[in-house]
Protein backbone atom coordinates (compact mmCIF):
# COMPACT_ATOMS: atom_id res chain seq x y z
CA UNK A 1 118.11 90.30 113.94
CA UNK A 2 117.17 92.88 116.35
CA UNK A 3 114.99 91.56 119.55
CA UNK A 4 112.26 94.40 120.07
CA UNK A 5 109.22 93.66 122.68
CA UNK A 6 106.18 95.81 121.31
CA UNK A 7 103.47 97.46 122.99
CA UNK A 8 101.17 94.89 121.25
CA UNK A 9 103.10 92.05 122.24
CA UNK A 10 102.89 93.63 125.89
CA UNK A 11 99.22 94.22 125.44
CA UNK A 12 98.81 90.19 124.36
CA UNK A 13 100.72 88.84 127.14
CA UNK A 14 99.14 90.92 129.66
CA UNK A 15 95.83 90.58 128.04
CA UNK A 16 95.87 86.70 127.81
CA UNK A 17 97.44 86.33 131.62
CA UNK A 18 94.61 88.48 132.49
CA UNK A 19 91.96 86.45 130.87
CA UNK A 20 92.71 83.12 132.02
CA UNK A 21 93.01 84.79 135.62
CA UNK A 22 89.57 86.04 135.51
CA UNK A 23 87.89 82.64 133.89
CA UNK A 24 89.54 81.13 136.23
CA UNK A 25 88.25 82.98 138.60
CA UNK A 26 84.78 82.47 137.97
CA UNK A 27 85.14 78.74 137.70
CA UNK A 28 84.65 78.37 134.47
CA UNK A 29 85.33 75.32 132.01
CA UNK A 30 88.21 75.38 129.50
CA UNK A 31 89.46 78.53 131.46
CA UNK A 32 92.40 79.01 129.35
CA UNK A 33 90.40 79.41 125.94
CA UNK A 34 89.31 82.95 126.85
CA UNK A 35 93.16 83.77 126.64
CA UNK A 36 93.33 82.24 123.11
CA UNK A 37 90.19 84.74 122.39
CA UNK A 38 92.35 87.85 123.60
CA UNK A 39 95.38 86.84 121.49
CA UNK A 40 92.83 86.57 118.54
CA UNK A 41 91.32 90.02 119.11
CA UNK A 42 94.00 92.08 120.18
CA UNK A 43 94.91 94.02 116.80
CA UNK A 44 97.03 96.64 115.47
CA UNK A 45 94.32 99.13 115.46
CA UNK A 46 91.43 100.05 117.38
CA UNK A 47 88.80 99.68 114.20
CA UNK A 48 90.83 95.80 113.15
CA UNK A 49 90.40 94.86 116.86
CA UNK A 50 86.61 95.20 116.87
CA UNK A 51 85.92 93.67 113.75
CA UNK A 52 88.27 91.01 115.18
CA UNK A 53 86.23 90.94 118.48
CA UNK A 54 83.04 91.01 116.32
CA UNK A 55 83.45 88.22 114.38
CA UNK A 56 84.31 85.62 116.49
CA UNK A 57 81.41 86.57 119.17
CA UNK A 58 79.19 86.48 116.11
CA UNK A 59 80.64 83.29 115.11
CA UNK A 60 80.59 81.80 118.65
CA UNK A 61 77.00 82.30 119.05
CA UNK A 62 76.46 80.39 115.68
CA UNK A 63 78.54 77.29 116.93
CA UNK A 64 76.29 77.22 119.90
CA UNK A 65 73.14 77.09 117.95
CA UNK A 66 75.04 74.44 115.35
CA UNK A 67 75.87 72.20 118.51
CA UNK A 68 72.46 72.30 119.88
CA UNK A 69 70.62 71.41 116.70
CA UNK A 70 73.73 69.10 115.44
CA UNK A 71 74.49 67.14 118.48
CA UNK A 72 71.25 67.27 120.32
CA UNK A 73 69.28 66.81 117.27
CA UNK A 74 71.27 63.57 115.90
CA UNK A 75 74.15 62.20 118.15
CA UNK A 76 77.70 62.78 119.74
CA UNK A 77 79.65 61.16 116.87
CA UNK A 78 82.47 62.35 114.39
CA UNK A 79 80.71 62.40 111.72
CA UNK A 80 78.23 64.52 112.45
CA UNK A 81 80.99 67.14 113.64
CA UNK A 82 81.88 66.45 109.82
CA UNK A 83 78.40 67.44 109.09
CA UNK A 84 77.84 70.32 111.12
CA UNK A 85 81.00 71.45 109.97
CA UNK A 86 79.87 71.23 106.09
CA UNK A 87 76.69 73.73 107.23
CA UNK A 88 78.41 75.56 109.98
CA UNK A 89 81.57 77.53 108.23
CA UNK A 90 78.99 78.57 104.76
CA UNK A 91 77.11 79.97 107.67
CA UNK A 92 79.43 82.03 108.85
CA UNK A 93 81.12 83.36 105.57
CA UNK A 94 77.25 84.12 104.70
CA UNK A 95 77.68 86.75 107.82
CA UNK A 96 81.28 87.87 107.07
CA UNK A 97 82.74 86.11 110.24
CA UNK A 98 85.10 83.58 108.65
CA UNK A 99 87.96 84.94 111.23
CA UNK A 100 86.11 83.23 113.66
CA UNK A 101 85.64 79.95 112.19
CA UNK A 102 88.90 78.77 114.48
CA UNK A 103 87.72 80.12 117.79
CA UNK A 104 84.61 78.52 117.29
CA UNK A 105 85.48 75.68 116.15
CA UNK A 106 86.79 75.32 119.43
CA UNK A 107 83.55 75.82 121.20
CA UNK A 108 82.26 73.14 119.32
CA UNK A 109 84.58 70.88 120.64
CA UNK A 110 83.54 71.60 124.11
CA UNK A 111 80.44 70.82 123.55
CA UNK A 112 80.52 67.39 121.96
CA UNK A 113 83.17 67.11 124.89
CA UNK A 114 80.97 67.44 127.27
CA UNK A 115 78.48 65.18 125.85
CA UNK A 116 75.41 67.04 125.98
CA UNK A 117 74.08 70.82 125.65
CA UNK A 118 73.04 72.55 129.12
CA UNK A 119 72.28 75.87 130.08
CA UNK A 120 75.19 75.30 132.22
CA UNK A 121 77.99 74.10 129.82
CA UNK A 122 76.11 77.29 127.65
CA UNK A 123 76.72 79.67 130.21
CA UNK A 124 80.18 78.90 130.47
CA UNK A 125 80.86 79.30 127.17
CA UNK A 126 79.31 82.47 127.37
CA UNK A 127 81.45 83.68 129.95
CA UNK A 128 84.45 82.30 128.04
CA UNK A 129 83.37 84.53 125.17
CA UNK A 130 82.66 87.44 126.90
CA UNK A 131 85.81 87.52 129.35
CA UNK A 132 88.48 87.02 125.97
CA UNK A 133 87.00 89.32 124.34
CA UNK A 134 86.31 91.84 126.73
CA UNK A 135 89.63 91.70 127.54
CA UNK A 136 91.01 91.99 124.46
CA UNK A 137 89.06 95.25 124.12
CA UNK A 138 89.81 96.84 127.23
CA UNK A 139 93.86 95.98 126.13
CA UNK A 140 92.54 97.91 122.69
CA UNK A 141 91.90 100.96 124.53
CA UNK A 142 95.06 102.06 124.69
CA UNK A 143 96.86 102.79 120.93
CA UNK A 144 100.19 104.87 120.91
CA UNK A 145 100.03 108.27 118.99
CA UNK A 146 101.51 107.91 115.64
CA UNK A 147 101.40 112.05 115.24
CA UNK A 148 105.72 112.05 116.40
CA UNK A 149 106.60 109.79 113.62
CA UNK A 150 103.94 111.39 111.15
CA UNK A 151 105.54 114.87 111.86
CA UNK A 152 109.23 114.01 111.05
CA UNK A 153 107.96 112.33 107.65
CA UNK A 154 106.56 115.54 107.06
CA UNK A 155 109.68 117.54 107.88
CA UNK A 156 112.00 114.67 105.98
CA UNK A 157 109.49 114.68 102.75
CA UNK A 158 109.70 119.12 102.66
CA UNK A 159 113.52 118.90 103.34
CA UNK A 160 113.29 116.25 100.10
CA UNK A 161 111.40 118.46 97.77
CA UNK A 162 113.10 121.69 98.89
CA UNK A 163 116.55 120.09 97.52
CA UNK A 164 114.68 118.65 94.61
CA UNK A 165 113.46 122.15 93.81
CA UNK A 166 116.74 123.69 94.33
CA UNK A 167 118.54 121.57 92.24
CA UNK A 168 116.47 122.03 89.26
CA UNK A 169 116.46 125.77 89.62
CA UNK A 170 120.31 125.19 89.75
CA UNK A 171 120.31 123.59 86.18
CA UNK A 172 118.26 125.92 84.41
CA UNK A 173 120.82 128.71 86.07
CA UNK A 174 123.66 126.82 84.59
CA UNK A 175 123.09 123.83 82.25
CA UNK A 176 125.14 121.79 85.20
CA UNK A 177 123.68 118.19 85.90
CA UNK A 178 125.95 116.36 88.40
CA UNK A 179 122.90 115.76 90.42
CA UNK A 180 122.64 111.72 91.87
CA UNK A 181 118.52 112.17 92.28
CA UNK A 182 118.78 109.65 95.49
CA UNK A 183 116.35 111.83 96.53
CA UNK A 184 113.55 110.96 94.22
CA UNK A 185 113.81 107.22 95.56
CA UNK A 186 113.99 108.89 99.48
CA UNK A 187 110.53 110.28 98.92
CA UNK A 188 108.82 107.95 97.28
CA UNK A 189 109.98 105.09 99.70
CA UNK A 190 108.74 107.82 102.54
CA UNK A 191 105.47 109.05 101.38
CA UNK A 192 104.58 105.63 100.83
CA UNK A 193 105.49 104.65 104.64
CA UNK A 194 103.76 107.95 105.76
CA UNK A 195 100.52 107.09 104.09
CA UNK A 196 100.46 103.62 106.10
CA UNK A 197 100.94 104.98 108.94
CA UNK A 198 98.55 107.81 108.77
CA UNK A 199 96.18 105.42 107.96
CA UNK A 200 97.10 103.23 111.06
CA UNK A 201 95.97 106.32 112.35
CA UNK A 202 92.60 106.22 111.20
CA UNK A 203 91.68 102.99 111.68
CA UNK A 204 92.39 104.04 115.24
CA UNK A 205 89.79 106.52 115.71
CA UNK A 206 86.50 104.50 115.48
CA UNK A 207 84.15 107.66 115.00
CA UNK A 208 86.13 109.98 112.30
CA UNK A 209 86.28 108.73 108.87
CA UNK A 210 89.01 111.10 107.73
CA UNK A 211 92.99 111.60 108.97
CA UNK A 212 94.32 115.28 108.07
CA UNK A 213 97.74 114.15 108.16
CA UNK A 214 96.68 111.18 105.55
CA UNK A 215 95.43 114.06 103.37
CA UNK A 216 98.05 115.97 103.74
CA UNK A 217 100.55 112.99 102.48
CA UNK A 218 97.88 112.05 99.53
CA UNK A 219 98.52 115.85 98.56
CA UNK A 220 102.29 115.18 98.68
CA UNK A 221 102.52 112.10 96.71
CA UNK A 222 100.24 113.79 93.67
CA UNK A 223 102.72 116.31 93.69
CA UNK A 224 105.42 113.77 93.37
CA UNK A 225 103.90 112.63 91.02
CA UNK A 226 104.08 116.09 89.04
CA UNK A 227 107.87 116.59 89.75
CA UNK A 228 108.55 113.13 88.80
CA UNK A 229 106.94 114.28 85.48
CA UNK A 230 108.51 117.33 84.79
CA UNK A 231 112.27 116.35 85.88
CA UNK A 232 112.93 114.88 82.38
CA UNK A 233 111.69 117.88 81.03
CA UNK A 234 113.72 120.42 82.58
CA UNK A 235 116.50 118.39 81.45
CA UNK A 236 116.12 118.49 78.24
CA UNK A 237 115.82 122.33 78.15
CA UNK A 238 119.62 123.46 76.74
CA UNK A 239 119.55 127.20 75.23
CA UNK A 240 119.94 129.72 77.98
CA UNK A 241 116.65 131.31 77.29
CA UNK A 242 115.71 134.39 79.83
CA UNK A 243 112.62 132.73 80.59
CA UNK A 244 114.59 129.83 82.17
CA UNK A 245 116.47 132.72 85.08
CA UNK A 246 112.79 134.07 85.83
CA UNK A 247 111.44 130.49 86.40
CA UNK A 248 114.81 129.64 88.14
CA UNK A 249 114.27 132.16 90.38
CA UNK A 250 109.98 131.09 90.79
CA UNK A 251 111.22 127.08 91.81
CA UNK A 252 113.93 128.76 94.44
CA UNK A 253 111.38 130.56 96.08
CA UNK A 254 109.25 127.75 96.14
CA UNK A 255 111.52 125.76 97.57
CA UNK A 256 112.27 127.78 100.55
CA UNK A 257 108.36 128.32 101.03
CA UNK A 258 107.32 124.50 101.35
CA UNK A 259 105.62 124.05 104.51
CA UNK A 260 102.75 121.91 105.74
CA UNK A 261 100.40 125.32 105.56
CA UNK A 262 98.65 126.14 102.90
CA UNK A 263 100.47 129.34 101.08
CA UNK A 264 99.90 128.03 97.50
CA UNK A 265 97.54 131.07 96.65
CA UNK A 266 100.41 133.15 97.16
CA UNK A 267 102.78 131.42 94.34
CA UNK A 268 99.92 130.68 92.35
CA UNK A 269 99.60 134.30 91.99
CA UNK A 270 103.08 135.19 91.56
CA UNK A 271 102.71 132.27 88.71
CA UNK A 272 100.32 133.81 86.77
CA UNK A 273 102.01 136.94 86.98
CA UNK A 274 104.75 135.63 85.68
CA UNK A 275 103.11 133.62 82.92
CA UNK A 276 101.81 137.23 81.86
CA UNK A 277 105.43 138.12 81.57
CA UNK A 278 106.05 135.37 78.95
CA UNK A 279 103.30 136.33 76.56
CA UNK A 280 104.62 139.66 76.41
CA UNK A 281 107.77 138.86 75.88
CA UNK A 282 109.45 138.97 71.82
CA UNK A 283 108.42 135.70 69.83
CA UNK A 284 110.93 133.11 69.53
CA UNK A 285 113.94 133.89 66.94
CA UNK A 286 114.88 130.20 66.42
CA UNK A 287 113.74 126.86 66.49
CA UNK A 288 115.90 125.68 69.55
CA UNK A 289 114.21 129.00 71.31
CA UNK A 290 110.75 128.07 70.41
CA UNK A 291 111.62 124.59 71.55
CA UNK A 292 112.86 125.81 74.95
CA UNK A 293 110.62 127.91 75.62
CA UNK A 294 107.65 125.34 74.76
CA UNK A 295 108.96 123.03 77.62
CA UNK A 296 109.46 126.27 79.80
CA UNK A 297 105.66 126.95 79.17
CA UNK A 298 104.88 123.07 79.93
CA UNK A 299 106.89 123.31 83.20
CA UNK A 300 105.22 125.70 84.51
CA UNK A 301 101.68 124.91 83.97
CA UNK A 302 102.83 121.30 86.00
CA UNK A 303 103.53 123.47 88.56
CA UNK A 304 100.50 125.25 88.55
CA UNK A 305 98.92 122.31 89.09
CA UNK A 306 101.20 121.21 91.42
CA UNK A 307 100.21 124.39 93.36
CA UNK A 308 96.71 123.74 92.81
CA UNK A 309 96.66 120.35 94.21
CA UNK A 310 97.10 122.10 97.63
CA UNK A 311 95.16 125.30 97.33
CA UNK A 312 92.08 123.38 98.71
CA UNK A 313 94.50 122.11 101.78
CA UNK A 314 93.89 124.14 105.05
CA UNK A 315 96.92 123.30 106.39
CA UNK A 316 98.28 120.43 108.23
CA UNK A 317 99.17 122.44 111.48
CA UNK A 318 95.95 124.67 111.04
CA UNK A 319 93.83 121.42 111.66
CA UNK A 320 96.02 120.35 114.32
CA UNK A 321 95.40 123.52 116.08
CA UNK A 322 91.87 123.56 115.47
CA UNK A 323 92.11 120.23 117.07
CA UNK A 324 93.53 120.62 120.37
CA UNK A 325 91.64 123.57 120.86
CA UNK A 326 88.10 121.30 120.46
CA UNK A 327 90.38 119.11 123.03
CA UNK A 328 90.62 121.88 125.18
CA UNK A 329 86.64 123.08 124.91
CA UNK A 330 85.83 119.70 125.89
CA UNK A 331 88.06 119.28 129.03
């Protein structure tokens, strides 16, 4: 097993050094439970770390109140932790902060420690709070770029479908099928490890909703879906119909045009123009013709609509212009 130190884990051990250090610092109680607060809220993205940090303020602030109102109002006894307990964590699923039932739970505990609830032992709970936490945030700041590894699953999914393309203009040239399809598998496995990594990428960015290069893979894996669809089609196709050289010659060019722009209007046209072909062409003479050409007809309306899917794409490296140049306006 390979022994890899990430930038989280650097972030947590820095972060949780850091936190005792300051609550330390500031002579607080329990010092060392602000660094279990930054190990709890330092997350794999930006968006998961605030909700993290979120939750267990919220739910720290409730365990104050609880202790007040349990211990003060009753007694210092087990049981009534028991109690409070039974009221405390409904509570805080009722506000969506169950991740911090632990970390407050272990405010609690300081309290009935202590015996009694003072603005004091209060205060320093606060600061406990607010020093893990802030910590933990300030750590957050700082998320690697996933654009590097998002770019060469781009460039490995196009180099995919450019071969898939290529080998089934290949068969309707020749009727030869010694093709393994390993790549099928490739870009399935890799569209589906793009797409959760672009999406790392939004939960990054705490204002935009939307991740271009997360639309851009969605795009991709409809269209695998199409090809997927129309592989055992083409397959199936055996007389050497004229149609199947013209379309052969379509899916080439195709291939050799797949980029992360958006040119689909230009082989959507050359589509339709070629669909226009077909309809004036002589009517079938057989059976096996008519059959053949059927499934040519089906093919290529699949990829119209595989062309389609992207027409209303602007293009991957469009928007990433158009992004560092609202970088640059800014600076």
């Amino acid at each position: 097993m390979e022994f890899k130190i990430g930038y989280r884990t650097i972030k947590t051990a820095v972060g949780t050094a850091l936190s005792i250090i300051l609550a330390q610092a500031f002579g607080l109680e329990n010092y060392v439970s602000a660094g279990i607060l930054t190990i709890l809220c330092i997350q794999v993205t930006r968006r998961k770390s605030l909700r993290a940090s979120w939750d267990r303020f919220l739910a720290c602030l409730l365990a104050m109140l609880f202790a007040f109102i349990f211990f003060e109002g009753i007694t210092y006894h087990p049981l009534v932790i028991g109690m409070l307990l039974l009221f405390f964590i409904p509570t805080v699923v009722m506000f969506k902060a169950q991740d911090g039932i632990v970390t407050s739970s272990v405010i609690l505990l300081h309290i009935y420690a202590a015996g009694n609830v003072t603005a004091a032992i209060l205060t320093n709970e606060f600061g406990i709070i607010i020093i893990g936490i802030g910590v933990a945030l300030v750590m957050n700041l700082y998320m690697p770029s996933v654009e590097p590894k998002l770019d060469v699953y781009q460039q490995q999914i196009e180099d995919k479908f450019k071969k898939i393309f290529l080998e089934i203009a290949r068969y309707l040239r020749t009727n030869e099928l010694d093709w393994d399809g390993k790549e099928i598998t490739e870009v399935a496995k890799m569209i589906e490890y793009a797409k959760i990594l672009a999406f790392k990428g939004v939960e990054n960015q705490l204002l935009k909703q939307e991740n271009i290069y997360y639309h851009y893979f969605r795009i991709r894996e409809k269209q695998f879906e199409i090809i997927e669809r129309v592989l055992p089609i083409v397959t199936t196709i055996q007389p050497m119909v004229i149609q199947r050289e013209m379309i052969a010659d379509f899916i080439e060019e195709l291939a050799h045009g797949i980029n992360p722009g958006n040119s689909s209007y230009i082989y959507l046209d050359k589509l339709m123009c070629m669909k226009q072909e077909f309809e004036n062409m002589e009517m079938p003479k057989s059976r096996e013709e008519f059959e053949a050409r059927s499934a040519l007809l089906h093919f290529t309306n699949e990829m119209e609509r595989y062309l389609i899917i992207k027409s209303t794409f602007k293009g991957l490296n469009n928007s990433k212009r158009m992004n560092r140049k609202a970088k640059d306006e800014t600076n």
